[in-house]
PDB file of N, CA and C in Angstrom:
ATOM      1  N   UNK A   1       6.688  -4.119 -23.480  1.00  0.00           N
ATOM      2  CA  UNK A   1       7.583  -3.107 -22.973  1.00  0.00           C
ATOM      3  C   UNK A   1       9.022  -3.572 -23.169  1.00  0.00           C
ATOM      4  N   UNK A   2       9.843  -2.722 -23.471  1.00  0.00           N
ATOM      5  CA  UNK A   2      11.437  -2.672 -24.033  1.00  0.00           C
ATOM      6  C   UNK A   2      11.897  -2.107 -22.877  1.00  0.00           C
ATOM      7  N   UNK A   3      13.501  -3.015 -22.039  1.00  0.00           N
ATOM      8  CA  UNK A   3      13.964  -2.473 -21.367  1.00  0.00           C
ATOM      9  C   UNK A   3      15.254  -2.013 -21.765  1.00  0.00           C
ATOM     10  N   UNK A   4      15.749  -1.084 -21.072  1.00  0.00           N
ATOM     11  CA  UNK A   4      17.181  -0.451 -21.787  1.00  0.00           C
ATOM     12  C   UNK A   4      18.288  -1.818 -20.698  1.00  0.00           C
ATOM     13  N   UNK A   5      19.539  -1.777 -20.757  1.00  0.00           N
ATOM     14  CA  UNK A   5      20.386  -2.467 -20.069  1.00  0.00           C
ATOM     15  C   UNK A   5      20.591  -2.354 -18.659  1.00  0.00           C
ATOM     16  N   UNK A   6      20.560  -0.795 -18.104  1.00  0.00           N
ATOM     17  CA  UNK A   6      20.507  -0.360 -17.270  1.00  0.00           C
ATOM     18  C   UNK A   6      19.426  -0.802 -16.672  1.00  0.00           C
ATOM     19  N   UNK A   7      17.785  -0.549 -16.939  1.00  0.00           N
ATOM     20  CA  UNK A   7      17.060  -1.062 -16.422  1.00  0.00           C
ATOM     21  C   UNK A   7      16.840  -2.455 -16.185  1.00  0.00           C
ATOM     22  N   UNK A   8      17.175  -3.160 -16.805  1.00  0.00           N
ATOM     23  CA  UNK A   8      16.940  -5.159 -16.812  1.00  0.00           C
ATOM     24  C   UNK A   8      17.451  -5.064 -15.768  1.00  0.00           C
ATOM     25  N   UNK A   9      19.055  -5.086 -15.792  1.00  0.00           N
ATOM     26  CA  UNK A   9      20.099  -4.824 -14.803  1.00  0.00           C
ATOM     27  C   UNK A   9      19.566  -4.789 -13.155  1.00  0.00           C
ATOM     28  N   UNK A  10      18.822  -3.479 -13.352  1.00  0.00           N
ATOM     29  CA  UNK A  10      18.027  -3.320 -11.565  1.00  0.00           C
ATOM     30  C   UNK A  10      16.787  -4.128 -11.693  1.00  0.00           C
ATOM     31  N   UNK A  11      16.488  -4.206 -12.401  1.00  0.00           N
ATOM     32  CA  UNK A  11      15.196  -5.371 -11.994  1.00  0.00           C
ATOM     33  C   UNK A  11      15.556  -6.524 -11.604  1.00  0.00           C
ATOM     34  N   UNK A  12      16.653  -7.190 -12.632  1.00  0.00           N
ATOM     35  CA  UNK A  12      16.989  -8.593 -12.251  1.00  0.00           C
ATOM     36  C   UNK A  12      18.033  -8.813 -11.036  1.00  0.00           C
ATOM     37  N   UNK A  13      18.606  -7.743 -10.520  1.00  0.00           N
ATOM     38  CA  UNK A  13      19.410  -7.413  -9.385  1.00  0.00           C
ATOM     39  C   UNK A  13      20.748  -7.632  -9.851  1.00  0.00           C
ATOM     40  N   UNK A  14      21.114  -7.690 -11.186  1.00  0.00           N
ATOM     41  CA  UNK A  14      22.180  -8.228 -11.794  1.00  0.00           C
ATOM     42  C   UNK A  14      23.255  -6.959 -12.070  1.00  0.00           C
ATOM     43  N   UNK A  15      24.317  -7.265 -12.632  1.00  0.00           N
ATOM     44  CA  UNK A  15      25.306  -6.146 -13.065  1.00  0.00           C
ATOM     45  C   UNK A  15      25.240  -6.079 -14.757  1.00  0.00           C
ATOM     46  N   UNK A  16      25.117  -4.975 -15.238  1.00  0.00           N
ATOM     47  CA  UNK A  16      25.175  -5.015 -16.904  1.00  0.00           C
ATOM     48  C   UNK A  16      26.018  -5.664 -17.416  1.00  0.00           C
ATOM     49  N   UNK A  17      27.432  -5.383 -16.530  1.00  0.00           N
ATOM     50  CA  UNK A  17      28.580  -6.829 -17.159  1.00  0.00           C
ATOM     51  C   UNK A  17      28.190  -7.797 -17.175  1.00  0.00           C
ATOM     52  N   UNK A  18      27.426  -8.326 -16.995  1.00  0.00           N
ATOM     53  CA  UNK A  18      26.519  -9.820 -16.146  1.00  0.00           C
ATOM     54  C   UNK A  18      25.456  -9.806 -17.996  1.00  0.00           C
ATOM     55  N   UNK A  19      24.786  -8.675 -17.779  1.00  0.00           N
ATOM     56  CA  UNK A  19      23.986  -9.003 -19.316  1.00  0.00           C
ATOM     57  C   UNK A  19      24.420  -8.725 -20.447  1.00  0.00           C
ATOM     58  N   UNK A  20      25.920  -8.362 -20.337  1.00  0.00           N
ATOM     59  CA  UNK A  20      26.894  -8.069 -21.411  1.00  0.00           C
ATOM     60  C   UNK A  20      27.580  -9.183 -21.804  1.00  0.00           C
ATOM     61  N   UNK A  21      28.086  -9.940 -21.136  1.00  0.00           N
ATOM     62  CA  UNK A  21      28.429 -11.345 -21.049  1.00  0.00           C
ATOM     63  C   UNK A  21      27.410 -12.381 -21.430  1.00  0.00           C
ATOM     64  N   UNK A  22      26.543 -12.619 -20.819  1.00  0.00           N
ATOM     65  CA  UNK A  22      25.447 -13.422 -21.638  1.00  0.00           C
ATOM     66  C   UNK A  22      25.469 -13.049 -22.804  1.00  0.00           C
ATOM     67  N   UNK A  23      25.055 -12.261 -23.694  1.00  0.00           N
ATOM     68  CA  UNK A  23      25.448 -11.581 -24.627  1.00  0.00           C
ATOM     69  C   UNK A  23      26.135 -12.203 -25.660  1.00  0.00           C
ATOM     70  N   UNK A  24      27.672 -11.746 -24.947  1.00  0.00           N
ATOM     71  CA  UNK A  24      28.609 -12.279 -25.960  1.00  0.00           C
ATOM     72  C   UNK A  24      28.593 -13.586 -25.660  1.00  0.00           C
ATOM     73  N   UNK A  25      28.162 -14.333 -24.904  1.00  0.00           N
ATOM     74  CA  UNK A  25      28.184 -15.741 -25.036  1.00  0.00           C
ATOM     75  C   UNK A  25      26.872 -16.702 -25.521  1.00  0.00           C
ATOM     76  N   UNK A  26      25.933 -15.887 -26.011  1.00  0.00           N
ATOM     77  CA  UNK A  26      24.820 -15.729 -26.857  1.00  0.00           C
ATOM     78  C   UNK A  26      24.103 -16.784 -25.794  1.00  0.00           C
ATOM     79  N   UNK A  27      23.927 -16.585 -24.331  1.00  0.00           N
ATOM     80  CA  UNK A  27      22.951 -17.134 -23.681  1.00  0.00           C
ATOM     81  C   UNK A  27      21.898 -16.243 -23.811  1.00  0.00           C
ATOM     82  N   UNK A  28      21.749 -15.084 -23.600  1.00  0.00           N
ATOM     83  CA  UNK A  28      20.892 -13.550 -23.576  1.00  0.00           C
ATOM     84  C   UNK A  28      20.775 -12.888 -24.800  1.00  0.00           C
ATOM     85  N   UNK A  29      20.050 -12.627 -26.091  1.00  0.00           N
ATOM     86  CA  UNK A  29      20.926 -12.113 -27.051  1.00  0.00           C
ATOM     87  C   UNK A  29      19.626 -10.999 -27.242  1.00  0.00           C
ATOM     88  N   UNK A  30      19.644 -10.017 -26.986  1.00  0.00           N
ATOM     89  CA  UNK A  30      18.706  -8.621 -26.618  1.00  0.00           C
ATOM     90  C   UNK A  30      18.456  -8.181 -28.310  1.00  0.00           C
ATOM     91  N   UNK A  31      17.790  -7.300 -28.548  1.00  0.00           N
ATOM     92  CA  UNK A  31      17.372  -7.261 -29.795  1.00  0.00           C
ATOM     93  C   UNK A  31      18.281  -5.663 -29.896  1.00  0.00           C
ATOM     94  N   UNK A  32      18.806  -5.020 -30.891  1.00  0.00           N
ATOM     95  CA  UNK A  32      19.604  -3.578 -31.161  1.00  0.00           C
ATOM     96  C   UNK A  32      18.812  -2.575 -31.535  1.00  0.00           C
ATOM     97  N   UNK A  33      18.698  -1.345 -30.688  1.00  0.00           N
ATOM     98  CA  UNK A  33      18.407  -0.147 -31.256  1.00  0.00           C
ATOM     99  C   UNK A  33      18.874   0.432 -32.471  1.00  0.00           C
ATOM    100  N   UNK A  34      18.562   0.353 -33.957  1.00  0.00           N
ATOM    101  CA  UNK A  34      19.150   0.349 -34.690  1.00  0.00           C
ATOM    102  C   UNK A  34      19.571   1.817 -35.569  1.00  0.00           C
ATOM    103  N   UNK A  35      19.399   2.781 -34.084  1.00  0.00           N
ATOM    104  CA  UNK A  35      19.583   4.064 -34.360  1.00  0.00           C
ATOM    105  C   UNK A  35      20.831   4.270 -33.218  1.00  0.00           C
ATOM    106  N   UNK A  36      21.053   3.855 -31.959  1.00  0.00           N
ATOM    107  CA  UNK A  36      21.968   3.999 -31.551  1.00  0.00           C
ATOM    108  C   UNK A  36      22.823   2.649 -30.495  1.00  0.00           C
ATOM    109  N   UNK A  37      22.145   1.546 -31.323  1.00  0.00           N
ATOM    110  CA  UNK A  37      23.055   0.369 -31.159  1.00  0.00           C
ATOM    111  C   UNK A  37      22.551  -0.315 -29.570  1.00  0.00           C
ATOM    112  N   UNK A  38      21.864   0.635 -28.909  1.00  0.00           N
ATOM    113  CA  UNK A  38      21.453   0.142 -27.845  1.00  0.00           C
ATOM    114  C   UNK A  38      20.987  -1.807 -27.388  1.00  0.00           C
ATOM    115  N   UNK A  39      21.383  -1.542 -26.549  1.00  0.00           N
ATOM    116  CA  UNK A  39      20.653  -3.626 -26.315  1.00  0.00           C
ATOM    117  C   UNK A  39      19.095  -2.986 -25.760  1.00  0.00           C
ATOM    118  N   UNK A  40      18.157  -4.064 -26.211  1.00  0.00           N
ATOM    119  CA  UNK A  40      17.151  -3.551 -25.678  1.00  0.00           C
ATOM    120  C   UNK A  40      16.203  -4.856 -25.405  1.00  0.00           C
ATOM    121  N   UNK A  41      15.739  -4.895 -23.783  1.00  0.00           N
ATOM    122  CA  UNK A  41      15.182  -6.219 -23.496  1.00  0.00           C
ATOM    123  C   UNK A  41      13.959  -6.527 -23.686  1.00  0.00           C
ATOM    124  N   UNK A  42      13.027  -7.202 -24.293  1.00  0.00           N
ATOM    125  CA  UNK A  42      11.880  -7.303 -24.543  1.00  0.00           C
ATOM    126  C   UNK A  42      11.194  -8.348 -23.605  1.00  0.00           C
ATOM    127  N   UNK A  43       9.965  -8.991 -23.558  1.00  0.00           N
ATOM    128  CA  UNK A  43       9.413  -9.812 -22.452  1.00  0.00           C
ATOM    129  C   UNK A  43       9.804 -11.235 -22.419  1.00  0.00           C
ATOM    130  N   UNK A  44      10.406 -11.766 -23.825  1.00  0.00           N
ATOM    131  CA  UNK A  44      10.870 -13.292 -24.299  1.00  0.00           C
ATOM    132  C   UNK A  44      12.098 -13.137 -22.834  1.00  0.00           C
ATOM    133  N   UNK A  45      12.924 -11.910 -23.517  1.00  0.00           N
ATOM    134  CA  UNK A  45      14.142 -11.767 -22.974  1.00  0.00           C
ATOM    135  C   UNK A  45      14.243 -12.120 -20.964  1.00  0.00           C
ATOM    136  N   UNK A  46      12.831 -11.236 -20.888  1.00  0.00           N
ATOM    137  CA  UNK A  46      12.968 -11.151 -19.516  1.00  0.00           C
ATOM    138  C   UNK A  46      12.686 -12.292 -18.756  1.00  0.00           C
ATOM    139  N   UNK A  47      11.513 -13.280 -19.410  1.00  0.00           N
ATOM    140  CA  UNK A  47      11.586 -14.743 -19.436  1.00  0.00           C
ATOM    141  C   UNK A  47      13.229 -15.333 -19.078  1.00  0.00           C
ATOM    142  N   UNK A  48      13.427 -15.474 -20.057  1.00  0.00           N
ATOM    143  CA  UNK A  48      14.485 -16.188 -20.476  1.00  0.00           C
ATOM    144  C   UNK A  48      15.863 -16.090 -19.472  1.00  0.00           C
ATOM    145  N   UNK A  49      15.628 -14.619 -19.106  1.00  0.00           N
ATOM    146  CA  UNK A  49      16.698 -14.501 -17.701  1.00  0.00           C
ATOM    147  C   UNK A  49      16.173 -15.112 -16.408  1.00  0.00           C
ATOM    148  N   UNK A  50      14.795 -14.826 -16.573  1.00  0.00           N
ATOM    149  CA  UNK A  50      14.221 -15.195 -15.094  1.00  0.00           C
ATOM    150  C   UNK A  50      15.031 -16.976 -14.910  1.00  0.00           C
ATOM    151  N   UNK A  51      14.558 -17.336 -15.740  1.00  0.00           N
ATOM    152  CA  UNK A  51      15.056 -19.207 -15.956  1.00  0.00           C
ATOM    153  C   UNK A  51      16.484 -18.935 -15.809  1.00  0.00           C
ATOM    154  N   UNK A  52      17.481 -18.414 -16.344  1.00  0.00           N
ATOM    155  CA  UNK A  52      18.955 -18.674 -16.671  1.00  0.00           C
ATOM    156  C   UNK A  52      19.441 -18.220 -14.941  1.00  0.00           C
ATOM    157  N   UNK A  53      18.726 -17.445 -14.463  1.00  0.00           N
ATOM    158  CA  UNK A  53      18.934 -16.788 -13.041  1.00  0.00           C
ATOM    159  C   UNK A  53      18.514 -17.795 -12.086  1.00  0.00           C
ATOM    160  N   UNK A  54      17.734 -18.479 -12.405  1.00  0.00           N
ATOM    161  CA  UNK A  54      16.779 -19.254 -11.534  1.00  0.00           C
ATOM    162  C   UNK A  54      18.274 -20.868 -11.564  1.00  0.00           C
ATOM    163  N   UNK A  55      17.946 -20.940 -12.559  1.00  0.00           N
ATOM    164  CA  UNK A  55      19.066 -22.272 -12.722  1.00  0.00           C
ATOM    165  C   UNK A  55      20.535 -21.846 -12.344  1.00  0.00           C
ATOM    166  N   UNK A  56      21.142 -20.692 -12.407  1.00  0.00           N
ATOM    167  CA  UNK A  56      21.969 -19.990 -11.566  1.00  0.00           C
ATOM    168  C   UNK A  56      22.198 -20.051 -10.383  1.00  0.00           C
ATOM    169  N   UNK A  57      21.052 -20.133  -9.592  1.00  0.00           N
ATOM    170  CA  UNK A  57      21.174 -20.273  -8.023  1.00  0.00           C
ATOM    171  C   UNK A  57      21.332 -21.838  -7.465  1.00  0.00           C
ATOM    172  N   UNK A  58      20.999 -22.981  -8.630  1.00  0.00           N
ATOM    173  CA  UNK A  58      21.401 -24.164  -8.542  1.00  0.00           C
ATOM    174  C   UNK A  58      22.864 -24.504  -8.792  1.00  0.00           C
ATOM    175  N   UNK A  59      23.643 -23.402  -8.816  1.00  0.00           N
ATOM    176  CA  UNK A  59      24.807 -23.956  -9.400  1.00  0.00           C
ATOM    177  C   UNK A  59      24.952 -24.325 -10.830  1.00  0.00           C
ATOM    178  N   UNK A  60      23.931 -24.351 -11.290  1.00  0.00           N
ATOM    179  CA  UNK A  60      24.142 -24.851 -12.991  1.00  0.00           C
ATOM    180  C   UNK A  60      24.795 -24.046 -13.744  1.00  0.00           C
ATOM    181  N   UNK A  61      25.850 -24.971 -14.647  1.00  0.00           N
ATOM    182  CA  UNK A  61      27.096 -24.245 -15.343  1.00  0.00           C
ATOM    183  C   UNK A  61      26.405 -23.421 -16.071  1.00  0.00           C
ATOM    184  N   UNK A  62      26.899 -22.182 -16.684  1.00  0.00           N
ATOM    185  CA  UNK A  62      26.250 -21.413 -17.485  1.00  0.00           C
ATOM    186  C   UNK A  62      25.967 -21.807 -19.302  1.00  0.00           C
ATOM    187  N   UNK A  63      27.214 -23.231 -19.638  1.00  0.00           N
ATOM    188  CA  UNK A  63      27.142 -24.176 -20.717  1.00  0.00           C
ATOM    189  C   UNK A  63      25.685 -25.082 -20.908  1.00  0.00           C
ATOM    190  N   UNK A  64      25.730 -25.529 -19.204  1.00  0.00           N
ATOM    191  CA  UNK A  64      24.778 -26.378 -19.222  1.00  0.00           C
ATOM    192  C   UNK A  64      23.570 -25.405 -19.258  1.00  0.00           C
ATOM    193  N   UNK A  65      23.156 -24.530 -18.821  1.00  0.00           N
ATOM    194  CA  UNK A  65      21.915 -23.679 -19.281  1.00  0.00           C
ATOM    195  C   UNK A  65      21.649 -23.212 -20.803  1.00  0.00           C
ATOM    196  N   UNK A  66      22.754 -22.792 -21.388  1.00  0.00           N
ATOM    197  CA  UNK A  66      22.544 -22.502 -22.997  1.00  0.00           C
ATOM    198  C   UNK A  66      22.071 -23.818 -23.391  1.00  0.00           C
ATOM    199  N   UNK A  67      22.951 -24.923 -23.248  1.00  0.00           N
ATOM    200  CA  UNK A  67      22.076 -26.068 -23.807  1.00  0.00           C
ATOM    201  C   UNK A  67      20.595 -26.733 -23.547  1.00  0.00           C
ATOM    202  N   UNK A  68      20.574 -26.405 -22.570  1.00  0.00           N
ATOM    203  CA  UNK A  68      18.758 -26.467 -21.979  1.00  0.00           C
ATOM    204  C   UNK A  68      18.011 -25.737 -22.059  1.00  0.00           C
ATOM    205  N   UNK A  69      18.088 -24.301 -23.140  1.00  0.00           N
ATOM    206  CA  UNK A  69      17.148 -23.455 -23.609  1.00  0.00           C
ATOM    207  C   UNK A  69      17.340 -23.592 -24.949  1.00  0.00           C
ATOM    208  N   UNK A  70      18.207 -23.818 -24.852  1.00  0.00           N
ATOM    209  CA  UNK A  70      18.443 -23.938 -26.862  1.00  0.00           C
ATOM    210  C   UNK A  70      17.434 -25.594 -27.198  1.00  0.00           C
ATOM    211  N   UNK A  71      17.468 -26.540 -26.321  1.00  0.00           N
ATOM    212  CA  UNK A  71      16.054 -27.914 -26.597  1.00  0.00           C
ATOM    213  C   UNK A  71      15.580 -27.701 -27.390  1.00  0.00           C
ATOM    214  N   UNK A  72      15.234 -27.975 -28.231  1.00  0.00           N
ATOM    215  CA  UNK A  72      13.826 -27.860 -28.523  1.00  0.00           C
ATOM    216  C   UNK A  72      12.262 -28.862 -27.851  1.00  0.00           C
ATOM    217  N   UNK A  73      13.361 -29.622 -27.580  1.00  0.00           N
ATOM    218  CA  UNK A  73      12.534 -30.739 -25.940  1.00  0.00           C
ATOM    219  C   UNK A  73      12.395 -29.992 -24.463  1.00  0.00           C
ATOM    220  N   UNK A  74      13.129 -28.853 -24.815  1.00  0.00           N
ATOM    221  CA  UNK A  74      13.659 -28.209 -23.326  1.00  0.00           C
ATOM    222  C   UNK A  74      12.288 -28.592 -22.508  1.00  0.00           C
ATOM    223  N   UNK A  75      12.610 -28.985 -21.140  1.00  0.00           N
ATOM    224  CA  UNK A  75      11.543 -29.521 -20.480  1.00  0.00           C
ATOM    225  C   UNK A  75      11.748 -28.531 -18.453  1.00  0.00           C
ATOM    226  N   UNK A  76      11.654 -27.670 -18.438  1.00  0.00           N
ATOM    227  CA  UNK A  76      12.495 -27.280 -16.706  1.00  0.00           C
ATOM    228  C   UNK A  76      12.363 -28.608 -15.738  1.00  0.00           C
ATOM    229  N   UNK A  77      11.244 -29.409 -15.697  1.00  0.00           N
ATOM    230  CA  UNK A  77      10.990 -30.298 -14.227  1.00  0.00           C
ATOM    231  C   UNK A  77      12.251 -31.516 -14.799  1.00  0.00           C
ATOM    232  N   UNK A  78      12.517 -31.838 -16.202  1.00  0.00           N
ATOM    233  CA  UNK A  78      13.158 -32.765 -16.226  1.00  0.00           C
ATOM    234  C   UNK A  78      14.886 -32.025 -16.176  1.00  0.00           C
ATOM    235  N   UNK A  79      14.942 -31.167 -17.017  1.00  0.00           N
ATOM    236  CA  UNK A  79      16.270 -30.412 -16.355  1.00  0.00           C
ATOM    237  C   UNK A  79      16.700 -30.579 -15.028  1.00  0.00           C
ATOM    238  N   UNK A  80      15.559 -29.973 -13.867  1.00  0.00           N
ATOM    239  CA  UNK A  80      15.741 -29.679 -12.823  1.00  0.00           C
ATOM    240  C   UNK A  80      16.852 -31.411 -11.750  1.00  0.00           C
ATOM    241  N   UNK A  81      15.470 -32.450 -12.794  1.00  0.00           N
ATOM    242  CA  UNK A  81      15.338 -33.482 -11.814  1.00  0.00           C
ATOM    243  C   UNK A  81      16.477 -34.652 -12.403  1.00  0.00           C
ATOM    244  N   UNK A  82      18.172 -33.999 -14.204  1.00  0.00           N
ATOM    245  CA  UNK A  82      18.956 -33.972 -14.688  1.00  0.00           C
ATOM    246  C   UNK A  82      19.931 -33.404 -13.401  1.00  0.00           C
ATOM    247  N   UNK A  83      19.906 -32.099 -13.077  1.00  0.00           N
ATOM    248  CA  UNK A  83      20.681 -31.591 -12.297  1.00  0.00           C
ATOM    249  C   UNK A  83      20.881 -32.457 -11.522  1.00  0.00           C
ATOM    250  N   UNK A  84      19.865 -32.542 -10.554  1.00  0.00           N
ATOM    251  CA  UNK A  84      19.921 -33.008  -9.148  1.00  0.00           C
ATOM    252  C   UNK A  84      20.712 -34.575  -8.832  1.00  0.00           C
ATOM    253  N   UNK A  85      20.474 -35.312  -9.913  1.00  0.00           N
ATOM    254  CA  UNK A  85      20.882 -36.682 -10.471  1.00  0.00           C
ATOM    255  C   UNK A  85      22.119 -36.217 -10.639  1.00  0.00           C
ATOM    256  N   UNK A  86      23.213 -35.637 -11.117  1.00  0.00           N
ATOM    257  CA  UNK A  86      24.354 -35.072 -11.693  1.00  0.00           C
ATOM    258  C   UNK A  86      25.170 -34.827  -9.954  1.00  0.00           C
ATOM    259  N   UNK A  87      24.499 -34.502  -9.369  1.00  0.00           N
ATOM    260  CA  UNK A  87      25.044 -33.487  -7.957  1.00  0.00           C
ATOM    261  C   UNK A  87      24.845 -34.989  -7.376  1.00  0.00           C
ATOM    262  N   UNK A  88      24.115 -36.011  -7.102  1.00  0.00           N
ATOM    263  CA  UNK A  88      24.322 -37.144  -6.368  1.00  0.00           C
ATOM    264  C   UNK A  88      25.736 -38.054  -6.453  1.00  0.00           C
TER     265      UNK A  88
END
């Protein structure tokens, strides 16, 4: 299932400026309706916010999250247990 912007938006409790910004800062990068340009969220996508949202509520910079999905080691328990070490 494909979500439009509007919809992600209320699911994830977020503001579209919020998934417009990810976006242009290529943390979020939605796939284009290529009939009317639309962003459109697919299930990777909705993943991928759940985590960036989740590490969000830790305070984690939004730099430091692009770089911990972009891994290819990306690991969450060792991220998590990176953060926490960082904040001591």
């Amino acid at each position: 299932m494909e979500y439009t912007i509007n919809k992600m938006a209320r699911l994830a409790g977020i503001s579209t400026r919020t998934l417009r910004y990810y976006d242009e800062i290529g943390l979020l990068t939605p796939t284009r309706n290529h009939k009317n340009g639309y962003r459109l969220y697919g299930r990777n996508e909705v993943d991928k916010l759940q985590q960036i949202l989740f590490f969000r509520e830790l305070d984690v910079p939004l730099e430091e999250i692009g770089k911990m999905l972009q891994a290819n080691d990306f690991d969450e328990l060792t991220a998590l247990q990176n953060h926490m070490i960082s904040l001591l």
